[in-house]
N, C-alpha and C. Protein backbone atom coordinates (compact mmCIF):
# COMPACT_ATOMS: atom_id res chain seq x y z
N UNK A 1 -94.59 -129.27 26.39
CA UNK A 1 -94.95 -128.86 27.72
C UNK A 1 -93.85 -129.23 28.70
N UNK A 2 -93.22 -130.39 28.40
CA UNK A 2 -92.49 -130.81 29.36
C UNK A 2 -91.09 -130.12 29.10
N UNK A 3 -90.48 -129.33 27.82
CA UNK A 3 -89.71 -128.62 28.00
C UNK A 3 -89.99 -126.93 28.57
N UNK A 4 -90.95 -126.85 28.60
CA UNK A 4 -91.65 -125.43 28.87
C UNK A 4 -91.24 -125.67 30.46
N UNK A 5 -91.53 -127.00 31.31
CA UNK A 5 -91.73 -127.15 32.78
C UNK A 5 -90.13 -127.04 33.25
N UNK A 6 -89.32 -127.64 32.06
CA UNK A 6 -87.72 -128.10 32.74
C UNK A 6 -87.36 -126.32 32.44
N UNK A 7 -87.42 -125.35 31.19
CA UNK A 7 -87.53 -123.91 31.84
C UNK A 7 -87.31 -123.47 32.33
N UNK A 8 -88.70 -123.81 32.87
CA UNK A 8 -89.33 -122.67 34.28
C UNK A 8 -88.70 -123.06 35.48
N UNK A 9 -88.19 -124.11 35.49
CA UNK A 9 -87.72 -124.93 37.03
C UNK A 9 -86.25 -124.72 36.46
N UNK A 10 -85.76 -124.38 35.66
CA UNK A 10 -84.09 -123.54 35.75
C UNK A 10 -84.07 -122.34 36.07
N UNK A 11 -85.48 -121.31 35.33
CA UNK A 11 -85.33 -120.36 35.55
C UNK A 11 -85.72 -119.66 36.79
N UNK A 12 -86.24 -121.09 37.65
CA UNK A 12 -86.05 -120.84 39.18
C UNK A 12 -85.47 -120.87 40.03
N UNK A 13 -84.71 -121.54 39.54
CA UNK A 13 -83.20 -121.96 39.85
C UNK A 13 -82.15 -120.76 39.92
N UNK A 14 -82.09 -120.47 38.68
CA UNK A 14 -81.10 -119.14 38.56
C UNK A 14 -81.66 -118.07 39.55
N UNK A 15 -82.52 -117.56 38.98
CA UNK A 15 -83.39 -116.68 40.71
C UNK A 15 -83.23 -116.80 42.03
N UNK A 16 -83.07 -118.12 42.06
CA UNK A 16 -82.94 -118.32 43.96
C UNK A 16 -81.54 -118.45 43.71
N UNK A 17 -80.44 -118.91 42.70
CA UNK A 17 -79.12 -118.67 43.17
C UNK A 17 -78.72 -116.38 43.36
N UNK A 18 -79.16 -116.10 42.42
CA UNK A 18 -78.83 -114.51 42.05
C UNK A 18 -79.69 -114.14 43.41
N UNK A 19 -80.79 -114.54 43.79
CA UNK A 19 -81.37 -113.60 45.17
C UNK A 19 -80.57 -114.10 46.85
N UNK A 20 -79.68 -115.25 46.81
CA UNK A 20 -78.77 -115.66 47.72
C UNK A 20 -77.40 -115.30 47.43
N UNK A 21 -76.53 -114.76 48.22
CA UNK A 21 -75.53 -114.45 47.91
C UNK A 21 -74.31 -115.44 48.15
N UNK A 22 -74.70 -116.46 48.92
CA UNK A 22 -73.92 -117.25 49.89
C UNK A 22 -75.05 -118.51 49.67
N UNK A 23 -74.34 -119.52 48.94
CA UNK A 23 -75.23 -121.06 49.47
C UNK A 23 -74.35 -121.62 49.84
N UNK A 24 -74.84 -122.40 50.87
CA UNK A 24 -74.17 -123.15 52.11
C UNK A 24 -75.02 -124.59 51.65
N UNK A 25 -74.19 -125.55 51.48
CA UNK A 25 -75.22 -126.68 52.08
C UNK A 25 -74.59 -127.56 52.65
N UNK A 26 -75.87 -128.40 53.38
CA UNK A 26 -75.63 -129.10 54.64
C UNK A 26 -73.79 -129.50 55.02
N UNK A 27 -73.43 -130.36 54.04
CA UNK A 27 -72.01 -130.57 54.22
C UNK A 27 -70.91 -130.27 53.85
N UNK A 28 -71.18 -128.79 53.75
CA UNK A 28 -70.02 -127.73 53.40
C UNK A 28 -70.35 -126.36 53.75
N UNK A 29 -68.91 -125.68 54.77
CA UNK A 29 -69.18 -124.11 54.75
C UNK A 29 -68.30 -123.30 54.27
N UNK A 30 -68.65 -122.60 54.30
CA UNK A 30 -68.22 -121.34 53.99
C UNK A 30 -67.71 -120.01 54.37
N UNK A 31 -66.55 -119.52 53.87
CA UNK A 31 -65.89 -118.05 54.53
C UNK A 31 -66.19 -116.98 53.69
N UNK A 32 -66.76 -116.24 53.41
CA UNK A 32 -66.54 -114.84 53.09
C UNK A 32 -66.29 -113.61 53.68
N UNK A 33 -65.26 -112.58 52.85
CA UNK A 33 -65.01 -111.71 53.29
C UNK A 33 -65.52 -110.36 52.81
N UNK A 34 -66.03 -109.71 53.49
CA UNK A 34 -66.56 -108.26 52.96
C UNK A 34 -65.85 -107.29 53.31
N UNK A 35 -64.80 -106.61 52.23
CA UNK A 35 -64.04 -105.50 52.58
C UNK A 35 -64.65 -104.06 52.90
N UNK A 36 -65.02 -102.92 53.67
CA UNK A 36 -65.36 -102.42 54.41
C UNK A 36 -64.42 -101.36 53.95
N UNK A 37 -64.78 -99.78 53.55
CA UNK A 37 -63.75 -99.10 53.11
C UNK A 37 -64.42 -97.98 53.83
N UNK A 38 -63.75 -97.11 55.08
CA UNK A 38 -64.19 -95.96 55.37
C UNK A 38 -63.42 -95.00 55.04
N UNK A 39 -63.68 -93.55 54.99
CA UNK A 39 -63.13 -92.20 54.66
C UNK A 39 -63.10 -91.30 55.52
N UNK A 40 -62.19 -90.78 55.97
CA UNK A 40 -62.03 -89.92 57.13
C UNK A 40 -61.47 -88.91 56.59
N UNK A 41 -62.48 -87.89 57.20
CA UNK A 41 -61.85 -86.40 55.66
C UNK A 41 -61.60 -85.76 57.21
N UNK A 42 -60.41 -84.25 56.87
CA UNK A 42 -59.73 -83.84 58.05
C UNK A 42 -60.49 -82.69 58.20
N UNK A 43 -59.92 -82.77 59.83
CA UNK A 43 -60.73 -81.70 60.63
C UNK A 43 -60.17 -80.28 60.27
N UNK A 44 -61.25 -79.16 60.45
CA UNK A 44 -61.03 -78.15 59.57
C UNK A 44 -60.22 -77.56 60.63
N UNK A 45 -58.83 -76.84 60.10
CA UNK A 45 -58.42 -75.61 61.05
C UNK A 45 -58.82 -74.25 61.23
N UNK A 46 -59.75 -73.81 62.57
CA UNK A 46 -60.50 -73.10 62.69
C UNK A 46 -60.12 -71.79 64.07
N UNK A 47 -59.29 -70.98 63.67
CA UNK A 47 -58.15 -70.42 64.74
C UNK A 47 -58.89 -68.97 64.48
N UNK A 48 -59.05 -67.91 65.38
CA UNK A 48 -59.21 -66.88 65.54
C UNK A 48 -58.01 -65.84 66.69
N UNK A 49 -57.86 -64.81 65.96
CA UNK A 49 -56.54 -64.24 66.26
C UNK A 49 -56.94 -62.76 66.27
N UNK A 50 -56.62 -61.95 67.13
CA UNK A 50 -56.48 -60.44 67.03
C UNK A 50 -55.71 -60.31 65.60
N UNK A 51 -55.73 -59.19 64.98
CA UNK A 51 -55.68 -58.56 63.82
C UNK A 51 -54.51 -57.43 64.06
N UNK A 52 -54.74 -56.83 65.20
CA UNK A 52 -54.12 -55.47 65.74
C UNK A 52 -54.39 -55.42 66.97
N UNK A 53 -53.28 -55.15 67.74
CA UNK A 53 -53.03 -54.93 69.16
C UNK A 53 -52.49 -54.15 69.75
N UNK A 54 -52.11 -53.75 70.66
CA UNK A 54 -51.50 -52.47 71.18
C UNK A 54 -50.60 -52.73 72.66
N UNK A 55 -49.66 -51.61 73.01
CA UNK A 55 -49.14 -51.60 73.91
C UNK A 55 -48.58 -50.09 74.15
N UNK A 56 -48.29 -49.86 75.53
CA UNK A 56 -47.84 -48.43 76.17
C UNK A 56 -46.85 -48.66 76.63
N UNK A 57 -45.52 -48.08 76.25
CA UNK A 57 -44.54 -47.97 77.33
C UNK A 57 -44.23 -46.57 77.62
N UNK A 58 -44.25 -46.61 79.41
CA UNK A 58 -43.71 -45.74 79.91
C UNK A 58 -42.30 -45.48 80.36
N UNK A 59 -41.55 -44.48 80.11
CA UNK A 59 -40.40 -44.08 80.42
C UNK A 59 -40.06 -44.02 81.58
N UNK A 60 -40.70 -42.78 81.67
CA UNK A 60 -40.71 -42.61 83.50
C UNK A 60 -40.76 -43.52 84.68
N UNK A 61 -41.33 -44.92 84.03
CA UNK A 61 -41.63 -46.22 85.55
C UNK A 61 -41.12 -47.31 84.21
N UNK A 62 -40.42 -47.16 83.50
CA UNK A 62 -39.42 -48.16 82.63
C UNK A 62 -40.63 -49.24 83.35
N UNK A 63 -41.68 -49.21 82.38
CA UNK A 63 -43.14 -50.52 82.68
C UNK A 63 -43.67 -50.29 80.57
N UNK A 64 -43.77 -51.48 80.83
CA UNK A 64 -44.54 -51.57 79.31
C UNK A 64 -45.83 -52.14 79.68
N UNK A 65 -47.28 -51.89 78.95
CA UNK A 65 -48.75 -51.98 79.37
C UNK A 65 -49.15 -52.23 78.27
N UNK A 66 -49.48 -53.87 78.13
CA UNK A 66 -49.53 -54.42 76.48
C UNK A 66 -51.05 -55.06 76.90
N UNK A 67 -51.78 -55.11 75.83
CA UNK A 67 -53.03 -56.12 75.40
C UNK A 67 -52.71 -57.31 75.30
N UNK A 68 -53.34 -58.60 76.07
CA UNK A 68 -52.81 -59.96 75.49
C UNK A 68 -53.31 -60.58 74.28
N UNK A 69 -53.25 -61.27 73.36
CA UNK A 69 -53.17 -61.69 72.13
C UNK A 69 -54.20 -63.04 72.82
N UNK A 70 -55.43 -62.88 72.43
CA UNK A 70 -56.24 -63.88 73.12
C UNK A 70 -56.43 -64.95 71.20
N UNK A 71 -55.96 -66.27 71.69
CA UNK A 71 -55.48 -66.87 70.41
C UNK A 71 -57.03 -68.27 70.56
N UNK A 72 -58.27 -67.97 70.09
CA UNK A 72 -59.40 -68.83 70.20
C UNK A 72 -58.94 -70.19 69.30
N UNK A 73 -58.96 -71.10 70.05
CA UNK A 73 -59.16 -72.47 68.87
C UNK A 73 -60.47 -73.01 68.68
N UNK A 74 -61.24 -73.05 67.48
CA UNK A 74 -62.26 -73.63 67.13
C UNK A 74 -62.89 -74.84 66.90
N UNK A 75 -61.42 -74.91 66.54
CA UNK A 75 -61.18 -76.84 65.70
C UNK A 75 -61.58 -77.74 66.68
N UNK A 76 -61.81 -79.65 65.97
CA UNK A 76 -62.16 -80.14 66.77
C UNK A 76 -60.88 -80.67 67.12
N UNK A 77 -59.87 -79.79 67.40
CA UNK A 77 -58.56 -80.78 67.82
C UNK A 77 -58.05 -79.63 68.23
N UNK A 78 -56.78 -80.42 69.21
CA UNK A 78 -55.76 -79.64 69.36
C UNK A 78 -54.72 -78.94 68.65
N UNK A 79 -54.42 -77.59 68.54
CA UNK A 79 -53.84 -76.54 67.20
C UNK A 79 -52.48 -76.34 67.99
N UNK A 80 -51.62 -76.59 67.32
CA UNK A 80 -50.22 -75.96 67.63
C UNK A 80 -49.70 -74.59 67.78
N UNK A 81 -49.50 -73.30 68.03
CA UNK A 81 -49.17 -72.26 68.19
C UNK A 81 -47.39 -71.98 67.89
N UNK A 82 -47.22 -71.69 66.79
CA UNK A 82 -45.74 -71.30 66.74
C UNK A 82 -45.59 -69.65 66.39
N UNK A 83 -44.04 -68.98 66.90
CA UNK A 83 -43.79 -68.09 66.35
C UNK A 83 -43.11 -67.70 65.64
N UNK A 84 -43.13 -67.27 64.12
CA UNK A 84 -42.33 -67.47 63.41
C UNK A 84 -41.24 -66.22 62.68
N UNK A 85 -42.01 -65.11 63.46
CA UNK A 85 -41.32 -63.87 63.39
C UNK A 85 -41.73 -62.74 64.20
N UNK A 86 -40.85 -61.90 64.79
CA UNK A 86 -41.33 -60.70 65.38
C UNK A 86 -40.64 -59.53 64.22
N UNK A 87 -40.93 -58.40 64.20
CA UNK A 87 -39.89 -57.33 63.20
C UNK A 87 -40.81 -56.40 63.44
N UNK A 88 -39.99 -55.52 62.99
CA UNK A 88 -40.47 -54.13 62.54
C UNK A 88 -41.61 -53.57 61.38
N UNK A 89 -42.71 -53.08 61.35
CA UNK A 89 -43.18 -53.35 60.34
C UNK A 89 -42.57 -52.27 59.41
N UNK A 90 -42.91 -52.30 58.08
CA UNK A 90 -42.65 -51.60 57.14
C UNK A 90 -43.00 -50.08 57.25
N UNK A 91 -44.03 -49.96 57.58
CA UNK A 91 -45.18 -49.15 58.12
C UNK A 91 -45.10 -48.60 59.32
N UNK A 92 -44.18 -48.67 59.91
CA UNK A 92 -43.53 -48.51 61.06
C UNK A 92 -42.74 -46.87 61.18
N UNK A 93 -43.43 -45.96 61.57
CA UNK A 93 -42.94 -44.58 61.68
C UNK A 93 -41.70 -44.11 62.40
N UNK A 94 -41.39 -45.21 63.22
CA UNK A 94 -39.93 -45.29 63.60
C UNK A 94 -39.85 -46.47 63.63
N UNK A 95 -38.55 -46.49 63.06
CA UNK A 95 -38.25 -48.36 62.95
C UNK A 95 -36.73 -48.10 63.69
N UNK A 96 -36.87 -48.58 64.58
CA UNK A 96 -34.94 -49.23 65.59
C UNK A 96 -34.65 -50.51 65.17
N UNK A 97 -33.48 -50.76 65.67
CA UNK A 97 -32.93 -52.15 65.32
C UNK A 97 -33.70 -52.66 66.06
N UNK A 98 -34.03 -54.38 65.92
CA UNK A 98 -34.09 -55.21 67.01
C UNK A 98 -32.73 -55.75 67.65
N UNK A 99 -32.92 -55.87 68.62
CA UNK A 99 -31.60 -56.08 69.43
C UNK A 99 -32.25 -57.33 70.56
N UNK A 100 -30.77 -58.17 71.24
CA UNK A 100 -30.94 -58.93 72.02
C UNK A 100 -31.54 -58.26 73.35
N UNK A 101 -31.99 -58.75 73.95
CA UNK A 101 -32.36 -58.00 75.58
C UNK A 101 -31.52 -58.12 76.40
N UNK A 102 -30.39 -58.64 76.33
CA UNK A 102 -29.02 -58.99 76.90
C UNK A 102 -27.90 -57.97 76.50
N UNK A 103 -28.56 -57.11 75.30
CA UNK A 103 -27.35 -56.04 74.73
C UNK A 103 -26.91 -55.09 75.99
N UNK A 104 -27.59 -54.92 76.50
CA UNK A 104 -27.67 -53.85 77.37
C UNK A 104 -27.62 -54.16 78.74
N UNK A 105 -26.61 -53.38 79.53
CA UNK A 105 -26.46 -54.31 81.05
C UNK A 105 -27.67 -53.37 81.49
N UNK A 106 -27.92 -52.26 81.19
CA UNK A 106 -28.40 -51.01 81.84
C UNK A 106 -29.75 -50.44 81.29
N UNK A 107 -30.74 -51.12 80.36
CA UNK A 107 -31.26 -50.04 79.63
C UNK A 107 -31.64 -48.09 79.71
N UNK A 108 -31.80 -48.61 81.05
CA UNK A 108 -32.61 -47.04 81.84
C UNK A 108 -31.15 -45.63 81.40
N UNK A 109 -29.68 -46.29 81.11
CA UNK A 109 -28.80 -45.44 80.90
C UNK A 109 -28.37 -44.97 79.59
N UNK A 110 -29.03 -45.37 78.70
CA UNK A 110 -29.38 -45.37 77.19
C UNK A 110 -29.08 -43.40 76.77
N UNK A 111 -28.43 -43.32 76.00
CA UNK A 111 -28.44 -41.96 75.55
C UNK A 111 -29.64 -42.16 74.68
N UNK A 112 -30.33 -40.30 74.48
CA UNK A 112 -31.40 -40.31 73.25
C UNK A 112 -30.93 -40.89 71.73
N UNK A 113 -30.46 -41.05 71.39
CA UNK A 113 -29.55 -41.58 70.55
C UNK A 113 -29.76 -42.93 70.38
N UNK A 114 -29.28 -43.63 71.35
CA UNK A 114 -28.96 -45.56 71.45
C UNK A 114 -30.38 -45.45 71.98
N UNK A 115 -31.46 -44.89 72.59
CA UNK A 115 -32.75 -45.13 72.91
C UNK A 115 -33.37 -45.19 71.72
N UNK A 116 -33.23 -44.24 70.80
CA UNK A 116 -33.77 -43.80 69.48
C UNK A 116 -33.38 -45.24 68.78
N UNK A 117 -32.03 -45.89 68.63
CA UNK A 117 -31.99 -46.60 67.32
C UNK A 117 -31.78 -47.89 68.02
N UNK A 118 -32.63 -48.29 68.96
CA UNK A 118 -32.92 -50.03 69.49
C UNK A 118 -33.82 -50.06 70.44
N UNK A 119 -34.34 -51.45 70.32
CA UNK A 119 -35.06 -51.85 71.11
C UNK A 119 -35.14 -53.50 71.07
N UNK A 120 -35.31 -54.24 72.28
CA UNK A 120 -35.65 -55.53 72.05
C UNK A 120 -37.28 -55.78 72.24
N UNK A 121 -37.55 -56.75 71.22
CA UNK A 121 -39.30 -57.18 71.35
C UNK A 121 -39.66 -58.57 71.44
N UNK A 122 -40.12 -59.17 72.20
CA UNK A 122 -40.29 -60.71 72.68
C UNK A 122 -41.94 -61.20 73.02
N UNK A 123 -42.27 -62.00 73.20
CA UNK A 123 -43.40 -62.25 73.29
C UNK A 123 -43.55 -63.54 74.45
N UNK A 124 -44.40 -63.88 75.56
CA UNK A 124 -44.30 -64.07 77.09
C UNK A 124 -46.24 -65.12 76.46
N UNK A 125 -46.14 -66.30 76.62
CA UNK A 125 -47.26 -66.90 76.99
C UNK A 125 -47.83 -66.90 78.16
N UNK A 126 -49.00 -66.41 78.63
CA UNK A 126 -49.71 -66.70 79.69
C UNK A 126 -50.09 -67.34 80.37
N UNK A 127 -50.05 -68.04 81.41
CA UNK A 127 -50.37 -69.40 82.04
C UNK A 127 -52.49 -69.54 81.72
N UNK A 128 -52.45 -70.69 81.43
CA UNK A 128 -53.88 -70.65 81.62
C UNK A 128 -54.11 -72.14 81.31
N UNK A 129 -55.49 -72.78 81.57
CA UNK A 129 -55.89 -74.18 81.46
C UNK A 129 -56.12 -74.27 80.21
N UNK A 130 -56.01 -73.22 78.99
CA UNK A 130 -56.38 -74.11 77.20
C UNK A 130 -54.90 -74.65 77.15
N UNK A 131 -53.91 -74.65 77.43
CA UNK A 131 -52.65 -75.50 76.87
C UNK A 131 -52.84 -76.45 76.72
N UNK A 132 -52.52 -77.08 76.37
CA UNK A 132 -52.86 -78.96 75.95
C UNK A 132 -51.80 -79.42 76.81
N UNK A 133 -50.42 -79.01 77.00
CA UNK A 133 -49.57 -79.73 77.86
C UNK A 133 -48.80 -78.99 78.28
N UNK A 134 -49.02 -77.54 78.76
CA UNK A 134 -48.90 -76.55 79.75
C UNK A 134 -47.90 -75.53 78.11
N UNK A 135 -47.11 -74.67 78.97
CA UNK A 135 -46.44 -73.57 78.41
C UNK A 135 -45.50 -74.49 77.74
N UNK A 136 -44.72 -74.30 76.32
CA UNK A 136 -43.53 -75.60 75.88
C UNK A 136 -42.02 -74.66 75.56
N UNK A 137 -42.74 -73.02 75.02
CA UNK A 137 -41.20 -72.34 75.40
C UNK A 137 -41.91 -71.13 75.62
N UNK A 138 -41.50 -70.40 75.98
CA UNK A 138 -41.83 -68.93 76.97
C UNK A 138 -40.81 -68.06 77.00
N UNK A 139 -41.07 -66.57 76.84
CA UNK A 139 -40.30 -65.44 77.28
C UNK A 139 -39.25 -65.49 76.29
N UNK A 140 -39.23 -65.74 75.20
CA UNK A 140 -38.16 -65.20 73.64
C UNK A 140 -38.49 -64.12 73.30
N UNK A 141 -37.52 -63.72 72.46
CA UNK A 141 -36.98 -62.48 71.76
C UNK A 141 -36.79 -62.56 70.10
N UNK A 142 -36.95 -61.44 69.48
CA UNK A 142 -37.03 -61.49 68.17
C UNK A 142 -36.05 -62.15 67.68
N UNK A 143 -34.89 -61.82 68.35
CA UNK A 143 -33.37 -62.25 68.48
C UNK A 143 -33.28 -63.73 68.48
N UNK A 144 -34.05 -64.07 68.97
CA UNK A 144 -34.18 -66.01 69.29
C UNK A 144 -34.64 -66.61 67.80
N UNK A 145 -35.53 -65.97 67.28
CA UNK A 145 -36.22 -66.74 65.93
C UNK A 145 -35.38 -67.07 64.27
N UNK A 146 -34.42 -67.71 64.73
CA UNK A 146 -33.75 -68.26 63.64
C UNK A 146 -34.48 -69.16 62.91
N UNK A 147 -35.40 -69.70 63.77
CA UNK A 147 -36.30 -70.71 63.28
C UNK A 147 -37.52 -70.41 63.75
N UNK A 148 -38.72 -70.81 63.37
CA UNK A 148 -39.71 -70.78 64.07
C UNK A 148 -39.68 -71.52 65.92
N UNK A 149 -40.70 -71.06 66.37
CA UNK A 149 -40.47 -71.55 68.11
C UNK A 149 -41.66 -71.95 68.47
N UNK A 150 -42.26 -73.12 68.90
CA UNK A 150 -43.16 -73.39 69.26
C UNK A 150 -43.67 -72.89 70.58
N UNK A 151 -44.88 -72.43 70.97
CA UNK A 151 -45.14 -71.87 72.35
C UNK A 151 -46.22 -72.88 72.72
N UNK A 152 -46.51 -73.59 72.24
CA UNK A 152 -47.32 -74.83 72.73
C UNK A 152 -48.60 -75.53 72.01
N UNK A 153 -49.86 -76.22 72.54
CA UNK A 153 -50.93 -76.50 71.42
C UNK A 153 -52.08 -76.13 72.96
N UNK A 154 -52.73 -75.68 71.62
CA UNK A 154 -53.88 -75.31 72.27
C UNK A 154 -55.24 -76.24 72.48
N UNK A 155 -56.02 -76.16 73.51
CA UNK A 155 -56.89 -77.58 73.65
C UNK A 155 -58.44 -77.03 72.28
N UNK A 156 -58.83 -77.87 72.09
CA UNK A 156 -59.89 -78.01 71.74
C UNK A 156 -60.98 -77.05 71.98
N UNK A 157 -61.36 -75.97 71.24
CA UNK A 157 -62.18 -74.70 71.84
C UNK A 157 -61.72 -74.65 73.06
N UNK A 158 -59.66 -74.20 73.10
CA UNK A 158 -59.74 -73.49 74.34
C UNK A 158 -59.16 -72.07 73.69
N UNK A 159 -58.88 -71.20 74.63
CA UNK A 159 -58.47 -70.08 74.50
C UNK A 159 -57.12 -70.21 74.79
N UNK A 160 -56.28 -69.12 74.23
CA UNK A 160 -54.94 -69.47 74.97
C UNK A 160 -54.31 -68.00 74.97
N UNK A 161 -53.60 -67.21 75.74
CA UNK A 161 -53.17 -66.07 75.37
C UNK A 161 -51.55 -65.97 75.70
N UNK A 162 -51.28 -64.90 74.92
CA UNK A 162 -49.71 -64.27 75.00
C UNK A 162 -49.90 -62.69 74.94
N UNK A 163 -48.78 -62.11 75.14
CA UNK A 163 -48.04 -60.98 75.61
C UNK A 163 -47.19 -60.23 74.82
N UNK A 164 -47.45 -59.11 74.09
CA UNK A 164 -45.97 -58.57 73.63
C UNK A 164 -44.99 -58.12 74.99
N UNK A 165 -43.43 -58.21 74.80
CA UNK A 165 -42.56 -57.93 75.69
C UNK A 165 -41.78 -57.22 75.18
N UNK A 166 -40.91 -56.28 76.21
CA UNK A 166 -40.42 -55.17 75.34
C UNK A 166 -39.17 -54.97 76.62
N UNK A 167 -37.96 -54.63 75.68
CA UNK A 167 -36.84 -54.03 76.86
C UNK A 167 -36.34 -52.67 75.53
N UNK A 168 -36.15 -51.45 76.37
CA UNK A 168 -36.50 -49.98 75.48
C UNK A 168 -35.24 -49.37 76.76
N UNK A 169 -34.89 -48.34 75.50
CA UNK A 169 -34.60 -47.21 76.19
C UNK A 169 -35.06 -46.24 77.33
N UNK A 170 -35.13 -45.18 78.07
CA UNK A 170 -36.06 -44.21 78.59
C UNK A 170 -35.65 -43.02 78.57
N UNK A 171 -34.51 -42.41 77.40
CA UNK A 171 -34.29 -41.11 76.93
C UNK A 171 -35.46 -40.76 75.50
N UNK A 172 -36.41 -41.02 75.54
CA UNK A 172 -37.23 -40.58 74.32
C UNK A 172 -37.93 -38.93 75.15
N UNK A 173 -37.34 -38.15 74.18
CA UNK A 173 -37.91 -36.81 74.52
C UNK A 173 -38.86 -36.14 73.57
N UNK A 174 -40.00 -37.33 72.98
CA UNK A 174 -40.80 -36.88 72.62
C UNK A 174 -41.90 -38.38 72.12
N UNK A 175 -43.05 -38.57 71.36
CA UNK A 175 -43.57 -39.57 71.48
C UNK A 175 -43.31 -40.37 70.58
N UNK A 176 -43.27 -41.23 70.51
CA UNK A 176 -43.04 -42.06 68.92
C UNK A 176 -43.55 -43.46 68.96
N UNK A 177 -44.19 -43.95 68.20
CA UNK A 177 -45.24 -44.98 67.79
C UNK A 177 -44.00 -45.98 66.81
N UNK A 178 -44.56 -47.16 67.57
CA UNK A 178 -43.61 -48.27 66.76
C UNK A 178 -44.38 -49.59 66.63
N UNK A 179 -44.19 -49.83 65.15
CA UNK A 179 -45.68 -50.83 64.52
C UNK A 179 -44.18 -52.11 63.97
N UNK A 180 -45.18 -53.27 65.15
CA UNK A 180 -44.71 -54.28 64.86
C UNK A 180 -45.44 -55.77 64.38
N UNK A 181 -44.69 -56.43 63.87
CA UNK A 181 -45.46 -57.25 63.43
C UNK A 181 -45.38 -59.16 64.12
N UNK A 182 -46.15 -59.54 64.25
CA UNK A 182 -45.82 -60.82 65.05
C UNK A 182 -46.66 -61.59 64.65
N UNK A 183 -45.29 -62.83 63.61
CA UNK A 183 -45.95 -63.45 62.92
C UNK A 183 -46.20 -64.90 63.34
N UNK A 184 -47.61 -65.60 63.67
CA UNK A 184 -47.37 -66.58 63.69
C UNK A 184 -47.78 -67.74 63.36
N UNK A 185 -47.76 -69.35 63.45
CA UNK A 185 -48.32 -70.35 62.58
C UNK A 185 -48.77 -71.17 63.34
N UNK A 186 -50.20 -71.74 62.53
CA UNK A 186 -51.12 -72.59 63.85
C UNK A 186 -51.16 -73.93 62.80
N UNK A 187 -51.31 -75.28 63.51
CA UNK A 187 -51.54 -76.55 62.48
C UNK A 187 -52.22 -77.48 63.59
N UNK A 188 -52.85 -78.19 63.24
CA UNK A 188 -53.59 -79.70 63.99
C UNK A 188 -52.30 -80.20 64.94
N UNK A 189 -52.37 -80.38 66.02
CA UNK A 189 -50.84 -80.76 66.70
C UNK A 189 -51.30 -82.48 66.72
């Protein structure tokens, strides 16, 4: 009996040590540390972009009449906006060179000819309150994109828009449609 009692009074023992995690007594303490591991998974990039856009240029009042490129950010962060190409598309029923907008002192004096085989195409950010830290480059040309070009970051579900820009001939003596392409790249800024 009396080993049955010494036992039960260990095996109470072990119990109250395994159900305490920490014994302290009176004249001694104690430090423990509990390492703490969190996971922070990334915010999704969530960008909405026109698909296809359009623009009119007129000859007669040398004015181009473009749609702006309304660029929605979804994300819960601020999205970077770069441009990383303007060109001609493939698909493009008349394709001209791209040219600097500086080629030309004169455009409006353009023979049908040099009207026919150039044009410069650039793209113009819009002032508006989604910028995160206003406009960062503005008013380039296809001609400029050796590299990609940043046009700024956009705020947090803001909107942000841009502009196709265009410097053209005004000897076209008949209509002609020109499909371009403007390529560009968005990331968490």
């Amino acid at each position: 009996m009396k080993n049955t009692i010494i036992k039960f009074a260990l095996a109470l023992t072990t119990v109250a040590s395994m159900l305490s995690p920490i014994a302290v007594h009176a004249d001694q303490t104690s430090n423990q540390t509990t390492e703490v591991i969190g996971t922070f998974n990334p915010v999704t990039l969530n960008v909405t972009i026109p698909a296809t856009t359009s623009f009119t240029y007129s000859s007669d009042y040398v004015a181009m009449t473009a749609q702006s490129i309304d660029v929605a950010n979804h994300s819960q962060a601020p999205v970077y906006m770069n441009v990383e190409q303007i060109a001609v598309s493939a698909t493009s029923t008349w394709k001209p060179s791209l040219v600097a907008p500086t080629s030309e002192a004169d455009w409006t004096n353009l023979t049908k000819a040099q009207t026919a085989s150039k044009v410069s195409l650039g793209i113009e950010a819009l002032s508006g309150s989604s910028w995160l830290n206003g406009i960062e480059h503005n008013n380039f040309w296809s001609t400029d994109l050796s590299s990609s070009i940043k046009v700024g970051a956009i705020k947090s579900f803001g909107v942000a828009s841009v502009q196709p820009t265009l410097k053209a001939g005004t000897a076209l003596d008949s209509q002609s449609i020109l499909t371009a392409n403007y390529v560009f790249e968005f990331g968490i800024e």
